[in-house]
PDB file of N, CA and C in Angstrom:
ATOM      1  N   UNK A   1      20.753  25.190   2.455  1.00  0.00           N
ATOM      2  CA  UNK A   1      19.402  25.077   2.960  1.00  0.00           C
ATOM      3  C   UNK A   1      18.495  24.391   1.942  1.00  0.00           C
ATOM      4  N   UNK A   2      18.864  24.612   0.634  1.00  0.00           N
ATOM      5  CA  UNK A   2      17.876  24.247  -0.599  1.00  0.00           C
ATOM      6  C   UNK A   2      18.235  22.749  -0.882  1.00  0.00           C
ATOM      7  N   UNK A   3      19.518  22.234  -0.349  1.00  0.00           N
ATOM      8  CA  UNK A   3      19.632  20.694  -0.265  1.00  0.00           C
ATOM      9  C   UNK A   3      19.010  19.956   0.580  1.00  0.00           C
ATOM     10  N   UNK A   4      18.734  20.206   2.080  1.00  0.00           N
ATOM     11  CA  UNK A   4      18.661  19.964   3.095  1.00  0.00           C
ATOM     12  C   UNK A   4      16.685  19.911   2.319  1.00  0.00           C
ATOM     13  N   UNK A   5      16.233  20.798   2.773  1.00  0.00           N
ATOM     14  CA  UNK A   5      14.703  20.607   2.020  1.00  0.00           C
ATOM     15  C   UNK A   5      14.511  19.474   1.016  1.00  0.00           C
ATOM     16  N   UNK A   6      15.174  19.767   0.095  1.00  0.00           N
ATOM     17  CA  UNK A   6      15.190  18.768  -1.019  1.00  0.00           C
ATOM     18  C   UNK A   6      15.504  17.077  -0.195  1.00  0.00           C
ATOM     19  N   UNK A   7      16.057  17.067   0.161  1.00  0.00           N
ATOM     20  CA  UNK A   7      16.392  15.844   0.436  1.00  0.00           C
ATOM     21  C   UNK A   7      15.584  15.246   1.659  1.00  0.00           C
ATOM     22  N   UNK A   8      14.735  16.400   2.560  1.00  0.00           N
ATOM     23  CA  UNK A   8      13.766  16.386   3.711  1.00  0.00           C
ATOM     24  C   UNK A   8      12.530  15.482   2.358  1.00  0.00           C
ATOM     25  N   UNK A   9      12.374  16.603   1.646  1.00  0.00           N
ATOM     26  CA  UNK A   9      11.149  15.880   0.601  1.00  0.00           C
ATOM     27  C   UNK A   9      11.050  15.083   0.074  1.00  0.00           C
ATOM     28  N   UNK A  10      12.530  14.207  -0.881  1.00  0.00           N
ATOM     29  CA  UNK A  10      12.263  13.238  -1.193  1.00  0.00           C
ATOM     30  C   UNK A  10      12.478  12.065  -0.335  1.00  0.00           C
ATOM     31  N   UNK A  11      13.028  12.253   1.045  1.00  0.00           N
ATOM     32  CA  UNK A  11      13.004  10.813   2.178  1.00  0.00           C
ATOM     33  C   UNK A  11      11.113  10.685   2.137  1.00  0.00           C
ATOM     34  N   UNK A  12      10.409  11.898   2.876  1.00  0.00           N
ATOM     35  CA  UNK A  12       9.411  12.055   2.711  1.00  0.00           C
ATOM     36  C   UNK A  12       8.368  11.007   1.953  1.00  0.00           C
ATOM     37  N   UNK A  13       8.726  11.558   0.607  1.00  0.00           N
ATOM     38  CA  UNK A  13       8.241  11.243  -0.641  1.00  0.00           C
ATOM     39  C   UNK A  13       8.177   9.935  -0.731  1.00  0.00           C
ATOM     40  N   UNK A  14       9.013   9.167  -0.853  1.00  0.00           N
ATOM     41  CA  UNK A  14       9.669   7.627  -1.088  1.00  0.00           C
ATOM     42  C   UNK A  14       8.936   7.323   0.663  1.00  0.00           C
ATOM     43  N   UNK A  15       9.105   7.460   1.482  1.00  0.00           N
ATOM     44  CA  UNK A  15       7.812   7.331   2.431  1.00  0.00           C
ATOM     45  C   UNK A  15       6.795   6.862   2.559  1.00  0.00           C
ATOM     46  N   UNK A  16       6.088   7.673   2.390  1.00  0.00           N
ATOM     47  CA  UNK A  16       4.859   8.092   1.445  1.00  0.00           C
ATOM     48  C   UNK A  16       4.262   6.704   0.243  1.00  0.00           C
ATOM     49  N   UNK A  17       5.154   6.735  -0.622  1.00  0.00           N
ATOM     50  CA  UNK A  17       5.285   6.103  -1.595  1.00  0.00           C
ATOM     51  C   UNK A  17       5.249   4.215  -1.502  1.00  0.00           C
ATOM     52  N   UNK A  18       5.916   3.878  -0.072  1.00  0.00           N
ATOM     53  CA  UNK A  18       6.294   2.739   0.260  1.00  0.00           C
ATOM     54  C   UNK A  18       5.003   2.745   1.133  1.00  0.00           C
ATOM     55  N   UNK A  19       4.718   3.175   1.972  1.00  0.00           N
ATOM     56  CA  UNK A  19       3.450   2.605   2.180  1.00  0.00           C
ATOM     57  C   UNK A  19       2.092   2.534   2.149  1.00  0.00           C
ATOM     58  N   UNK A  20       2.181   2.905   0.933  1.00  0.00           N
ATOM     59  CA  UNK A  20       1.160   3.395  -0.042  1.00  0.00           C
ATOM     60  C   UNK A  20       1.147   2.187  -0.541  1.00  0.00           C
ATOM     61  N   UNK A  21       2.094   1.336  -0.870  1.00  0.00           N
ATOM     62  CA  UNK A  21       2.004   0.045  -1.637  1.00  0.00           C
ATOM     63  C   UNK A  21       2.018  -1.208  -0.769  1.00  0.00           C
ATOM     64  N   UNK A  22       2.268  -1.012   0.445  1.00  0.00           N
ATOM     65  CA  UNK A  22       1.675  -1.895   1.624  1.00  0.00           C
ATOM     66  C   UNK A  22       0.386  -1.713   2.064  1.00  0.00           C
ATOM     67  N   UNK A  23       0.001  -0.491   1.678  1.00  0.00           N
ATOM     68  CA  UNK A  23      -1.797  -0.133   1.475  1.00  0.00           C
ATOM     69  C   UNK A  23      -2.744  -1.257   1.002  1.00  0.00           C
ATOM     70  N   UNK A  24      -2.296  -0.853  -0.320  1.00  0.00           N
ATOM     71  CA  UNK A  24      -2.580  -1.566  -1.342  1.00  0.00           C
ATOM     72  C   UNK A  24      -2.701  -3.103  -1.626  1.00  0.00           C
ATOM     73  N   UNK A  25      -1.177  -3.397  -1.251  1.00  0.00           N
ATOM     74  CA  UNK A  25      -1.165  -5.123  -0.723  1.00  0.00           C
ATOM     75  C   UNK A  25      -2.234  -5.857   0.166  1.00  0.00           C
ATOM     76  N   UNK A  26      -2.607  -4.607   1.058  1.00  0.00           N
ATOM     77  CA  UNK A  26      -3.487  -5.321   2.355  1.00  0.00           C
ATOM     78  C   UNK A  26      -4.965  -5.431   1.275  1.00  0.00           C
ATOM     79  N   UNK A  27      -5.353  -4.599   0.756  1.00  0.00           N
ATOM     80  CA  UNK A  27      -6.290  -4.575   0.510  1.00  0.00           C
ATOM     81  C   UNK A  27      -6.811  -5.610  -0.588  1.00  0.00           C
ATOM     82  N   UNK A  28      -5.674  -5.710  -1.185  1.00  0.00           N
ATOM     83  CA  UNK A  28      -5.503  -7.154  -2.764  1.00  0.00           C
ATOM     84  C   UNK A  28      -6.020  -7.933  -1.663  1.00  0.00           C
ATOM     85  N   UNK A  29      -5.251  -8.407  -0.832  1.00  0.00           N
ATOM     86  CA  UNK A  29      -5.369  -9.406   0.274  1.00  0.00           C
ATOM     87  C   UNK A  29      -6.605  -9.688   0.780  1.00  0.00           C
ATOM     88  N   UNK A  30      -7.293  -8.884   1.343  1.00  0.00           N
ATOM     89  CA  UNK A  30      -8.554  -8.614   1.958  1.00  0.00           C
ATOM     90  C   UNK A  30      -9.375  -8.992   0.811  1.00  0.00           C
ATOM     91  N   UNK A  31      -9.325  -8.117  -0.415  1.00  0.00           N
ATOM     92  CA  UNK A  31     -10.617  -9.077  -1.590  1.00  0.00           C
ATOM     93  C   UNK A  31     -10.263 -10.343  -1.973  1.00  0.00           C
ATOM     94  N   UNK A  32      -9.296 -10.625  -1.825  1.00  0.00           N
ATOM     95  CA  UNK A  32      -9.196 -11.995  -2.387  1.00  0.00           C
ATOM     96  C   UNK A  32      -9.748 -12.806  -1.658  1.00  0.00           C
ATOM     97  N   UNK A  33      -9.435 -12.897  -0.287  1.00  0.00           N
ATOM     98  CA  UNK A  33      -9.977 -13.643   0.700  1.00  0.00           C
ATOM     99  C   UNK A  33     -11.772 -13.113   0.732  1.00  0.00           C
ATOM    100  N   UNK A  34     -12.358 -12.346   0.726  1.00  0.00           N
ATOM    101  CA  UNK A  34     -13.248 -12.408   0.316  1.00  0.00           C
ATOM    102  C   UNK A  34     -13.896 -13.229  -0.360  1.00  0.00           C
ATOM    103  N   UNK A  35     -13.340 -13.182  -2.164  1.00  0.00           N
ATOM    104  CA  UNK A  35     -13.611 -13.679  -3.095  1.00  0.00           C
ATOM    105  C   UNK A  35     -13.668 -15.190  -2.781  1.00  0.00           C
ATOM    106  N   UNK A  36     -12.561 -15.866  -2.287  1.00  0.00           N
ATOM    107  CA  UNK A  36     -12.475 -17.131  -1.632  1.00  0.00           C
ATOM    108  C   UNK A  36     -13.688 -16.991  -1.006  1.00  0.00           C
ATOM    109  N   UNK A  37     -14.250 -16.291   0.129  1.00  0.00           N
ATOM    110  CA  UNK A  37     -15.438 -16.937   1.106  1.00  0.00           C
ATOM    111  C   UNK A  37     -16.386 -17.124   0.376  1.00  0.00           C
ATOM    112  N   UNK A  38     -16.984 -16.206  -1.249  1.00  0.00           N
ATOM    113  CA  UNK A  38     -18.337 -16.418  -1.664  1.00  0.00           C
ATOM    114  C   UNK A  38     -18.123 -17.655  -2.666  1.00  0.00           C
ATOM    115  N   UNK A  39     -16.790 -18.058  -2.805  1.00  0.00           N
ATOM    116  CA  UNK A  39     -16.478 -19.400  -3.653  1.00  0.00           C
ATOM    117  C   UNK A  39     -16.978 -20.621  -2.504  1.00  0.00           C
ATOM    118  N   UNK A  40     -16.478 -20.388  -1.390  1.00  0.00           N
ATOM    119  CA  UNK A  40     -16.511 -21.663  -0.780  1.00  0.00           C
ATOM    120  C   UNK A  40     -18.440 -21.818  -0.110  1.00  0.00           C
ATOM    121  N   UNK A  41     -19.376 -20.732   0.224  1.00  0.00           N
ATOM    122  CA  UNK A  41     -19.746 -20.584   0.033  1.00  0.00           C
ATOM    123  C   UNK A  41     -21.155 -21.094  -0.811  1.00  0.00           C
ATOM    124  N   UNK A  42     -20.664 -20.724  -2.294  1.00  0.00           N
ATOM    125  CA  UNK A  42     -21.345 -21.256  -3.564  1.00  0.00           C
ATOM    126  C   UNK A  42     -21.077 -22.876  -3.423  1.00  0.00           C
ATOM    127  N   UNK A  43     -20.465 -23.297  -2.509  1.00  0.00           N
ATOM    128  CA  UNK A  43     -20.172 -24.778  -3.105  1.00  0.00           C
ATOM    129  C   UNK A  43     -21.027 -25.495  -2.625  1.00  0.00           C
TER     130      UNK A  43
END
């Protein structure tokens, strides 16, 4: 039973973990393109 949990938590975990960093990606993404609009913008 104490494997079965364990191994429920870390699929979980690593989960969790992965798109947490596709989070993240979107959001790099999103300011950058931002950053681009007040460049083009300024020109």
């Amino acid at each position: 039973m104490k494997r079965i949990l364990s191994l429920t938590l870390v699929t979980l975990f690593t989960v969790s973990l992965l798109s947490g960093c596709n989070t993240m990606r979107g959001a790099g993404e999103d300011i950058e393109q931002g950053g681009e609009a007040v460049q083009r913008s300024a020109d």
